[in-house]
Protein backbone atom coordinates (compact mmCIF):
# COMPACT_ATOMS: atom_id res chain seq x y z
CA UNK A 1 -23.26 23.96 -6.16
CA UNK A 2 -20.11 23.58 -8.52
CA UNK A 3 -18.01 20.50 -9.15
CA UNK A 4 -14.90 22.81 -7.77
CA UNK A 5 -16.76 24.23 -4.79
CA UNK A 6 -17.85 20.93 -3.89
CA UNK A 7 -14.18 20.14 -4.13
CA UNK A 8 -12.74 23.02 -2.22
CA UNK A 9 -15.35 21.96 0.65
CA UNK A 10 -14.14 18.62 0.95
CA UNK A 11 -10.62 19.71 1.12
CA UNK A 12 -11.61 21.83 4.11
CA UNK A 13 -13.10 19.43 5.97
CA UNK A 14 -10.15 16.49 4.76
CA UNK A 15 -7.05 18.69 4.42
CA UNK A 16 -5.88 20.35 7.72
CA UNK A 17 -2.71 22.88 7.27
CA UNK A 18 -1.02 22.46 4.14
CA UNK A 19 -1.03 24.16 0.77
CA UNK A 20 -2.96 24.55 -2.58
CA UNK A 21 -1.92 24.74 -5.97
CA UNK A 22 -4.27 25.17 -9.19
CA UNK A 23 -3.94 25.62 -12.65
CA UNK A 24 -6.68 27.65 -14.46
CA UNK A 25 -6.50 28.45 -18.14
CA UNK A 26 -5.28 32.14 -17.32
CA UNK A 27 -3.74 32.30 -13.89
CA UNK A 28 -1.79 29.73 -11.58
CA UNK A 29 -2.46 29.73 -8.30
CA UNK A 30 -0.13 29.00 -5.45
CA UNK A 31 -1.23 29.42 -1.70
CA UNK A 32 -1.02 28.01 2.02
CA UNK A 33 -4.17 25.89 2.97
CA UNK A 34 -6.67 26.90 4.05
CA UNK A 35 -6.16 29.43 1.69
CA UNK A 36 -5.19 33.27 2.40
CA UNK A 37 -7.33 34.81 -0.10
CA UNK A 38 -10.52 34.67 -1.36
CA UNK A 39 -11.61 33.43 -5.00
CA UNK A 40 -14.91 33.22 -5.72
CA UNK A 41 -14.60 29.47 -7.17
CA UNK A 42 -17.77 29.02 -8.95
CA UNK A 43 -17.40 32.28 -11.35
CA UNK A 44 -13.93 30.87 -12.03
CA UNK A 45 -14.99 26.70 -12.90
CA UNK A 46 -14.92 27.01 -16.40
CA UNK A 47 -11.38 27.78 -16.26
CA UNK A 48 -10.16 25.76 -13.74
CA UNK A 49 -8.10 22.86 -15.37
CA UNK A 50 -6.53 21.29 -11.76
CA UNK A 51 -6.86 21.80 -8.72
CA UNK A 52 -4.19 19.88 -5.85
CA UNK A 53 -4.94 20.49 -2.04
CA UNK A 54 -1.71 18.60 -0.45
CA UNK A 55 0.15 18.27 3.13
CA UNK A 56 2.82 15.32 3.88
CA UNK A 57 -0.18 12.75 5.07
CA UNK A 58 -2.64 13.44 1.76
CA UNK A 59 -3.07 15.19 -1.99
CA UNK A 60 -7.04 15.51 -2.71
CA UNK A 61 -6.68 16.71 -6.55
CA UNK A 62 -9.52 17.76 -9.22
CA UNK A 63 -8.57 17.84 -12.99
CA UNK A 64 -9.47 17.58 -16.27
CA UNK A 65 -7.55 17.72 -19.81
CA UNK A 66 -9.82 20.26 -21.23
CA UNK A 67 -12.38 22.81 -20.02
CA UNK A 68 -14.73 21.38 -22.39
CA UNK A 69 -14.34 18.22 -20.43
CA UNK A 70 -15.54 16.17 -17.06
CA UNK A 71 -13.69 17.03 -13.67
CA UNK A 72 -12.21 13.83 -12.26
CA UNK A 73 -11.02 13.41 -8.75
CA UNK A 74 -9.13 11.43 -6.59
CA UNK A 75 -7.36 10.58 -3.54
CA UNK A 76 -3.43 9.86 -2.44
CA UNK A 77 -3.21 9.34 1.14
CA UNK A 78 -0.14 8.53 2.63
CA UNK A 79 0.68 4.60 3.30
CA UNK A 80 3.38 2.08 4.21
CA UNK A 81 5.05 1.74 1.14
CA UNK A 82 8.15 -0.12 0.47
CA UNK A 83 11.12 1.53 -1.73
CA UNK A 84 10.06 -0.80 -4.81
CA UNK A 85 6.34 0.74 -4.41
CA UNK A 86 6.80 4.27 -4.18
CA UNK A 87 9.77 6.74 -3.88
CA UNK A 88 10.31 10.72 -2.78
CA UNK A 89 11.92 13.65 -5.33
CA UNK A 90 13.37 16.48 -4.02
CA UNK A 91 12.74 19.61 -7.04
CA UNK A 92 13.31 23.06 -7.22
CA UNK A 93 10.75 25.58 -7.95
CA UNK A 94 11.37 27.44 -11.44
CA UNK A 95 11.71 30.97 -10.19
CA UNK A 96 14.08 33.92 -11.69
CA UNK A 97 16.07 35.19 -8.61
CA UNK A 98 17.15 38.64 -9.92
CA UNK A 99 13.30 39.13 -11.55
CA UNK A 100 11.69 38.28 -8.53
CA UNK A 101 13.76 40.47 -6.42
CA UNK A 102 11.44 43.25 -7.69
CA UNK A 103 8.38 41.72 -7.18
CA UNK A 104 6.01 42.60 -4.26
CA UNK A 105 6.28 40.28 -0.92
CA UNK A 106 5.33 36.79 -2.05
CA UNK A 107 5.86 37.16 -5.41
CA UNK A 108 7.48 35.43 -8.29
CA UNK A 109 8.77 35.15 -11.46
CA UNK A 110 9.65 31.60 -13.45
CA UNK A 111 12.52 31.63 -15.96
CA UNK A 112 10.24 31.53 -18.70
CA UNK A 113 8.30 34.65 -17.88
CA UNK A 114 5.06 33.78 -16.08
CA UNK A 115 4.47 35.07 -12.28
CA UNK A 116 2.65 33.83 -9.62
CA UNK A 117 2.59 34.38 -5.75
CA UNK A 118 4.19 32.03 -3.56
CA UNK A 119 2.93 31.26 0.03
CA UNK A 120 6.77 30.96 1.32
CA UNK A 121 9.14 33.46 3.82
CA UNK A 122 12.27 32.32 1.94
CA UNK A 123 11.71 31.83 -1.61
CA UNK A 124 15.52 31.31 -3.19
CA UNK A 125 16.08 27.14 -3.49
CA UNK A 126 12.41 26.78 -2.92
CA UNK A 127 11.69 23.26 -3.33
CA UNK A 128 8.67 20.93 -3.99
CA UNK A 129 8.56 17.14 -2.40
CA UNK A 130 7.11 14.93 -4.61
CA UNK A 131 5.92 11.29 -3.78
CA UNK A 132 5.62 8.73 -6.85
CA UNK A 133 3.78 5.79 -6.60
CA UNK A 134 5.32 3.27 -8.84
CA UNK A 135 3.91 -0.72 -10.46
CA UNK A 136 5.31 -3.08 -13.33
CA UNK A 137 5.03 -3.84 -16.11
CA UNK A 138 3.65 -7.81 -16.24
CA UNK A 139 5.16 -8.92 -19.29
CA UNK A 140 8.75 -6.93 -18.40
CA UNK A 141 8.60 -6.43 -14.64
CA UNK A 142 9.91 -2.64 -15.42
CA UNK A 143 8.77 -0.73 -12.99
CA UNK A 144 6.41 2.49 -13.82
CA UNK A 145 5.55 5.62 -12.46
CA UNK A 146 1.48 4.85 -12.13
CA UNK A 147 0.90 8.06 -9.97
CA UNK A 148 2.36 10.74 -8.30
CA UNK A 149 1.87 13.55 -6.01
CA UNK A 150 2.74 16.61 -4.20
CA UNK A 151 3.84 16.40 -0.74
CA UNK A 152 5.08 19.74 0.47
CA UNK A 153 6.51 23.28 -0.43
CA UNK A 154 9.84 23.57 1.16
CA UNK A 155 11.47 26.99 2.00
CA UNK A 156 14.67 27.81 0.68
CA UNK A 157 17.35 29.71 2.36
């Protein structure tokens, strides 16, 4: 078995509802979880680049910097944090309104061009909750942005 199907099987059996995004080399791929279509995972490894499989309580994510290079994963569970350990971001999704009004049911288009499908009923002021986990510095104290992760897609209006 594959390094990404073994992924995608742990994710089923550690990820309950939630959503999936992943990043291959020629598509981007945006979906509910467990997923509503079927890709054939180990045909499409030696694109994949990252894979995150995320709901509010835990991101399981696969990457790697190159497809020449070794998948690393790892684990972000949710914890009891306190504000000067870890703090919640609110963004929008980049999608072109008036471009993606044309665009089959679940479609998009971003501002720069690209299109992907997006698992959502209301897609304008679609948002993304992010969750960064933050350290110091030990010479400064400044705090630092160690990790980070996906937390939910959020309908728009």
């Amino acid at each position: 078995m594959s390094k990404v199907t073994d992924f995608i099987n742990d994710a089923m059996s550690e990820i309950g509802q939630g959503w999936m995004i992943a990043a291959l080399t020629d598509k981007y791929i945006v979906d509910s979880w467990p997923m509503n279509r079927e890709i054939d995972w180990e045909s499409e490894e030696v694109k994949v680049l990252e894979i995150r499989v995320f709901n509010p309580d835990k991101e399981l994510k696969l990457s790697r910097s190159d497809i020449g290079k070794t998948f690393v994963q790892r684990e972000l569970p949710n914890s009891d944090l306190t504000d000067e350990e870890s703090y919640d971001e609110i963004q929008y999704l980049d999608i072109d309104e008036d471009k993606s009004k044309r665009c089959p049911d679940g479609m998009v288009y971003t501002t720069g061009g690209g299109k992907y499908s997006l698992p959502l009923k209301k897609i304008k002021n679609s948002k993304l909750k992010i969750r960064y986990y933050l350290s110091k510095y030990q010479e400064s104290g400044q705090a630092v942005i160690k990790d980070w992760r996906i937390m939910e897609l959020m309908e728009g209006e």
